[in-house]
Protein backbone atom coordinates (compact mmCIF):
# COMPACT_ATOMS: atom_id res chain seq x y z
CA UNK A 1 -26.89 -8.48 11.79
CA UNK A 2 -23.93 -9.13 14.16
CA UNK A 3 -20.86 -6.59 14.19
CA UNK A 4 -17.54 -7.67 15.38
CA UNK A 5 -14.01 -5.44 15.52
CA UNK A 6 -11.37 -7.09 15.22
CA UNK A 7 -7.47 -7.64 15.34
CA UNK A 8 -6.28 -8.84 12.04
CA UNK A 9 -3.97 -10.94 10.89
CA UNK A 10 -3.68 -13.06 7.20
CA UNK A 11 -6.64 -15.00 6.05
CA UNK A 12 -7.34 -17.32 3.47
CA UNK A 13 -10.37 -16.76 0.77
CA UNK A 14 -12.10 -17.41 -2.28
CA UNK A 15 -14.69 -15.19 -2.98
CA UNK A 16 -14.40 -11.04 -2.42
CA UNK A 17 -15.31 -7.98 -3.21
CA UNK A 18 -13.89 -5.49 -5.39
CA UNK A 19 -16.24 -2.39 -5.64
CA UNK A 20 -13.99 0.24 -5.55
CA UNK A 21 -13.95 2.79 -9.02
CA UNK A 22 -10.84 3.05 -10.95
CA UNK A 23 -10.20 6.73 -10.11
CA UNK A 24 -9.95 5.92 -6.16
CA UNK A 25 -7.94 3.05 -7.14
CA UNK A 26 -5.74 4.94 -9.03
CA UNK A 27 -5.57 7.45 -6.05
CA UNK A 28 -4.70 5.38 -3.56
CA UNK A 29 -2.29 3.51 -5.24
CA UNK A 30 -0.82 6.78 -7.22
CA UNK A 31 -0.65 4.68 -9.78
CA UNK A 32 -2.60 4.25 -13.41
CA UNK A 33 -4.42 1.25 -14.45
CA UNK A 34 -3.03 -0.06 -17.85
CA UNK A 35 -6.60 -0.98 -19.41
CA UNK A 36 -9.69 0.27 -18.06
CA UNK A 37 -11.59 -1.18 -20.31
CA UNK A 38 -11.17 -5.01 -18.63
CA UNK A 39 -10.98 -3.25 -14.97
CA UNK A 40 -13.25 -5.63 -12.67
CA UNK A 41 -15.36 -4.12 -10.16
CA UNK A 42 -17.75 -6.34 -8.77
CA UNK A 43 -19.87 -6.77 -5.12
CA UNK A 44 -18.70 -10.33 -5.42
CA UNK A 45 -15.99 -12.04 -7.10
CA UNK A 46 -15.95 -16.12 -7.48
CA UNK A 47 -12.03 -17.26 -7.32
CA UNK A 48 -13.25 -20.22 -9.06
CA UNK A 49 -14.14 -18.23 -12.34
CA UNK A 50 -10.45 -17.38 -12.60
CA UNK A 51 -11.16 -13.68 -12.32
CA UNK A 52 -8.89 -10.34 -13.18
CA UNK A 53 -9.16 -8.58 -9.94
CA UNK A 54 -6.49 -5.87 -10.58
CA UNK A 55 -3.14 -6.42 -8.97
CA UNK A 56 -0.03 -4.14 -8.74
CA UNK A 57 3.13 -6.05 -9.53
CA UNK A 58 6.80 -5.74 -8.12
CA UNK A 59 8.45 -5.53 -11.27
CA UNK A 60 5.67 -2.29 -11.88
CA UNK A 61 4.63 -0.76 -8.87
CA UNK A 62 3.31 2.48 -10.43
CA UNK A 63 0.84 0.74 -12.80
CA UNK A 64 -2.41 -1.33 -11.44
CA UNK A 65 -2.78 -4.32 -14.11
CA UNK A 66 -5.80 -6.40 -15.16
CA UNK A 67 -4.34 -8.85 -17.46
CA UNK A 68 -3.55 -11.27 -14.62
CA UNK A 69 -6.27 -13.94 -13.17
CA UNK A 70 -6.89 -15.90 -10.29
CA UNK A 71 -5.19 -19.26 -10.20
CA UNK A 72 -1.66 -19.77 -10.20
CA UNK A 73 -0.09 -21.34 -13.54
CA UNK A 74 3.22 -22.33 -12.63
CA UNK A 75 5.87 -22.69 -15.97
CA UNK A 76 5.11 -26.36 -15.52
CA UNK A 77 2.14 -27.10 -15.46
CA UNK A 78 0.52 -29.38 -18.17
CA UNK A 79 -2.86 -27.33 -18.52
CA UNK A 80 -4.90 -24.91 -17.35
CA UNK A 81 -7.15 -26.96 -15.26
CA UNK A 82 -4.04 -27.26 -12.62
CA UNK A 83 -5.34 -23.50 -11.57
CA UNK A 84 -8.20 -24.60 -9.73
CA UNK A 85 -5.78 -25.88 -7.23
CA UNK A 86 -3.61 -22.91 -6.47
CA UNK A 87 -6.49 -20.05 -5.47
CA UNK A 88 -4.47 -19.75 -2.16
CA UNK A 89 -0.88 -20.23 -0.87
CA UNK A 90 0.02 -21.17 2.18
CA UNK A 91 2.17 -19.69 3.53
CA UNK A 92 3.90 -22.27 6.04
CA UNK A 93 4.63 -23.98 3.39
CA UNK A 94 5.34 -21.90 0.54
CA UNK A 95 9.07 -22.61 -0.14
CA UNK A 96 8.41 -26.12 -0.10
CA UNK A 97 5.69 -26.29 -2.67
CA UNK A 98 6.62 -27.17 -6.24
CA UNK A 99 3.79 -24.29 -7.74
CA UNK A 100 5.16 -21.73 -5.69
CA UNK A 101 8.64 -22.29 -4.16
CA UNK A 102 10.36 -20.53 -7.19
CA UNK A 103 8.50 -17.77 -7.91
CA UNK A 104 8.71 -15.86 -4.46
CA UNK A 105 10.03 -13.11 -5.34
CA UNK A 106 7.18 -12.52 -7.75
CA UNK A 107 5.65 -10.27 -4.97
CA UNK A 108 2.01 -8.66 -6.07
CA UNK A 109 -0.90 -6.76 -4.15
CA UNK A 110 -3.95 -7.75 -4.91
CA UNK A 111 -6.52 -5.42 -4.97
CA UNK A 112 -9.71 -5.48 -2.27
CA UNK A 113 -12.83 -3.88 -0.75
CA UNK A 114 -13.93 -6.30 1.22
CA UNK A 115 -13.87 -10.62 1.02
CA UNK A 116 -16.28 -13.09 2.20
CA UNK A 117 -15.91 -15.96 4.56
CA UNK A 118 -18.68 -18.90 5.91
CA UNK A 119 -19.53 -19.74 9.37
CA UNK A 120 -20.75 -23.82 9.88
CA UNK A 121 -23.35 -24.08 12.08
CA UNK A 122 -22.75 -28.20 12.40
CA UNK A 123 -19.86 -30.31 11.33
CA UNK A 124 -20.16 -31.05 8.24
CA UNK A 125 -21.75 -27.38 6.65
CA UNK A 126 -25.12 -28.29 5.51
CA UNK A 127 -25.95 -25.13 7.33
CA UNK A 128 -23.69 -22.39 7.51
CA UNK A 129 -24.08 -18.45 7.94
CA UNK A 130 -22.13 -16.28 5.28
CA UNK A 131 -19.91 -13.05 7.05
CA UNK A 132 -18.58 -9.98 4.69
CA UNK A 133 -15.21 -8.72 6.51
CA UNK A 134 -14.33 -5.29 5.56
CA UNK A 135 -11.69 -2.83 6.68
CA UNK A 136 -12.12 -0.08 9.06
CA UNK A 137 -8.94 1.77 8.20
CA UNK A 138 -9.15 1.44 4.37
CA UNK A 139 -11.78 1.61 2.27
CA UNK A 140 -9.54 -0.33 -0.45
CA UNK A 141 -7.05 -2.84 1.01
CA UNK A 142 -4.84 -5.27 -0.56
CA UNK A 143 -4.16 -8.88 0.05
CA UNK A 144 -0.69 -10.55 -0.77
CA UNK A 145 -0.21 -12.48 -3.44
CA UNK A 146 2.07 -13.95 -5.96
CA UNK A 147 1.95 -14.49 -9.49
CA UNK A 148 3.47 -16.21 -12.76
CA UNK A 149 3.33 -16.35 -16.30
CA UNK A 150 2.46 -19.86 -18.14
CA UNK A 151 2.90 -20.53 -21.79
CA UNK A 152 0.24 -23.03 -23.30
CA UNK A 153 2.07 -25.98 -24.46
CA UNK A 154 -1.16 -26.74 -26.84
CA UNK A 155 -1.52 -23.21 -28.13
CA UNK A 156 1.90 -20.94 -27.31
CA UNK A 157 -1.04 -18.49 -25.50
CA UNK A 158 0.69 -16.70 -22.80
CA UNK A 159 -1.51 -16.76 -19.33
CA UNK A 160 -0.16 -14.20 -16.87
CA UNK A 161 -1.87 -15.66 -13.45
CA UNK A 162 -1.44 -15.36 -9.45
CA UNK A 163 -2.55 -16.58 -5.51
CA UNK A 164 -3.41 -15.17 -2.66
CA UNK A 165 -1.39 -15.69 0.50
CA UNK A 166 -2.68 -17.39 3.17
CA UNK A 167 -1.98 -18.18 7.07
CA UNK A 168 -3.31 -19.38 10.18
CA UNK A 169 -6.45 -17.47 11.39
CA UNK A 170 -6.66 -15.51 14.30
CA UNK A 171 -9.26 -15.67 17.17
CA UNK A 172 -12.39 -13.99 15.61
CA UNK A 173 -11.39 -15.19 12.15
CA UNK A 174 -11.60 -18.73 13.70
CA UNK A 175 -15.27 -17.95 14.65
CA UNK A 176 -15.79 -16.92 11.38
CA UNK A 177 -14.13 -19.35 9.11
CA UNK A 178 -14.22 -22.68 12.14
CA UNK A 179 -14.00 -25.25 9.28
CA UNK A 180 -10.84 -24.57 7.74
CA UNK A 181 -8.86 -21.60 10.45
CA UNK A 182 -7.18 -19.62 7.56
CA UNK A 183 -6.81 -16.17 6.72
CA UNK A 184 -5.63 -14.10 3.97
CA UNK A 185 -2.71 -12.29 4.19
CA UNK A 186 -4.03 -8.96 4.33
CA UNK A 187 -1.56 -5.90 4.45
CA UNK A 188 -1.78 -2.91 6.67
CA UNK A 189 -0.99 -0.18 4.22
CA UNK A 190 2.76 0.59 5.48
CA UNK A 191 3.46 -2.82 4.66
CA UNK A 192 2.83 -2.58 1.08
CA UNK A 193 5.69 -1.63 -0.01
CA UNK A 194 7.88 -4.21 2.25
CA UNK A 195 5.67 -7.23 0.71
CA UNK A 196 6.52 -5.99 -2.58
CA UNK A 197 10.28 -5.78 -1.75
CA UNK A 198 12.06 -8.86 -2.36
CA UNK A 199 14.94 -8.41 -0.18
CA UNK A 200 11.89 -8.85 3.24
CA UNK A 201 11.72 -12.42 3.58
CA UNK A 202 8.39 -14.01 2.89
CA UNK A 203 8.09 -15.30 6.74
CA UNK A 204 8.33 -12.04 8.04
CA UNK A 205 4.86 -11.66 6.90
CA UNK A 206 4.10 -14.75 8.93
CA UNK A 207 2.26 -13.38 12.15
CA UNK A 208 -0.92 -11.62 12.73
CA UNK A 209 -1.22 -7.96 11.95
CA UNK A 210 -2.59 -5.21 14.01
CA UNK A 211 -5.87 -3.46 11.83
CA UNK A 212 -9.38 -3.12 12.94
CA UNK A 213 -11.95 -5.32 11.00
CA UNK A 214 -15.09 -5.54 10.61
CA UNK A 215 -17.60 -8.70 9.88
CA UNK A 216 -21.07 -8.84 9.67
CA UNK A 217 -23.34 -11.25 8.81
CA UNK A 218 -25.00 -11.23 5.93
C-alpha cells in the first residue's frame, strides 16, 4: 500500500465513494435531507449507473436532495441516453459547450467521502493499478457540480440530473490518473458557499486548491 499527501486542486471522476450516514451529513451541512428513504450511501458508486449521490442545490442550500442523478440532461436533449456523455464538465470549456453553457448558474455540491481514480502501468491500460483519494481535512467533502431538469419528450417524466466539474490535474494527480490528467473540482470547505454563489464567476474556480490528500493504492 503506497501513501501519498498531497496538494489539491480539481479532478475529474467517475466512480466514488459516498459512505458517510445521513446524520453527519446533515451535521456538516446544517442542513436536512428531504427523503431519507432514497439517501445513497455506498463504498463505491458507478457514474455510469446514473446514481443519486445527494447534492445540495443553490436555489436550496439548507436542504441535501436525492432526487437528482448523475448525468447531465440538458432541456434539449432528445433522450436519456445523451447522459452517458455529460458525467463530467470541463471546465475550460464550460461556457462554450451547448449541455452546459446555459445552465451555470445552476451551482450544486455534490456530496463525497472519498472517489477513485486508475493508474496505467503501459500505454494503452491493459494493466493498471486502482488509487482511493480521500481527504485529510474532511471526512465528507464535496465536489462541484451543476445540474438541470429535463422533461421526457416521450413520456412528460420530469428528470432532475447534474455533472461534476472538472479541470486540469495537478502533479500527484497526474501520477495517479497519467492517461487522461483531470481532476475533479473538489472544494475546500470555505469555498462552498462561493461555488454556490452565482455572482463568483465559474473561472475563479479554475486553479488548483490548497488541501491535503490522501491516495492509496488499493
Amino acid at each position: 500500500m503506497f501513501f501519498y499527501t498531497i496538494i489539491i486542486k480539481k479532478i475529474m471522476c467517475y466512480y466514488v465513494q459516498q459512505s458517510a450516514a445521513i446524520e453527519n451529513v446533515k451535521r456538516r451541512f446544517n442542513a436536512e435531507v428531504d427523503n431519507e428513504e432514497t439517501y445513497l450511501q455506498s463504498d463505491f458508486i458507478n457514474g455510469f449507473a446514473h446514481p443519486n449521490i445527494p447534492i445540495i442545490l443553490n436555489s436550496s442550500p439548507g436542504l441535501i436532495t436525492t432526487d437528482y442523478t448523475w448525468g447531465l440532461l440538458p432541456s434539449w436533449a432528445k433522450d436519456i441516453e445523451f447522459r452517458k456523455n455529460t458525467l463530467n464538465a470541463r471546465i475550460e470549456s464550460i461556457d462554450e459547450k451547448a449541455s452546459f453553457k446555459n445552465i451555470t448558474h445552476n451551482r450544486c455540491l455534490i456530496i463525497a467521502s472519498a472517489y477513485y481514480e486508475w493508474h496505467w502501468n503501459d500505454e494503452k491500460g491493459k494493466s493498471k493499478d486502482k488509487y482511493q483519494i480521500n481527504s485529510q481535512d474532511d471526512e465528507i467533502f464535496t465536489f462541484a457540480g451543476l445540474y438541470s431538469s429535463w422533461t421526457d419528450p416521450v413520456s412528460n417524466e420530469i428528470k432532475n440530473t447534474y455533472t461534476m466539474v472538472t479541470t486540469k490535474a495537478n502533479k500527484i494527480m497526474s501520477y495517479v490518473h497519467n492517461h487522461k490528467y483531470r481532476m475533479p473540482i473538489m472544494l475546500k470547505r470555505n469555498d462552498e458557499s462561493a461555488w454556490l454563489d452565482q455572482s463568483v464567476k465559474i473561472e475563479d474556480f479554475a486553479f488548483p486548491y490548497e488541501g491535503n490528500l490522501i491516495a492509496f493504492q488499493v
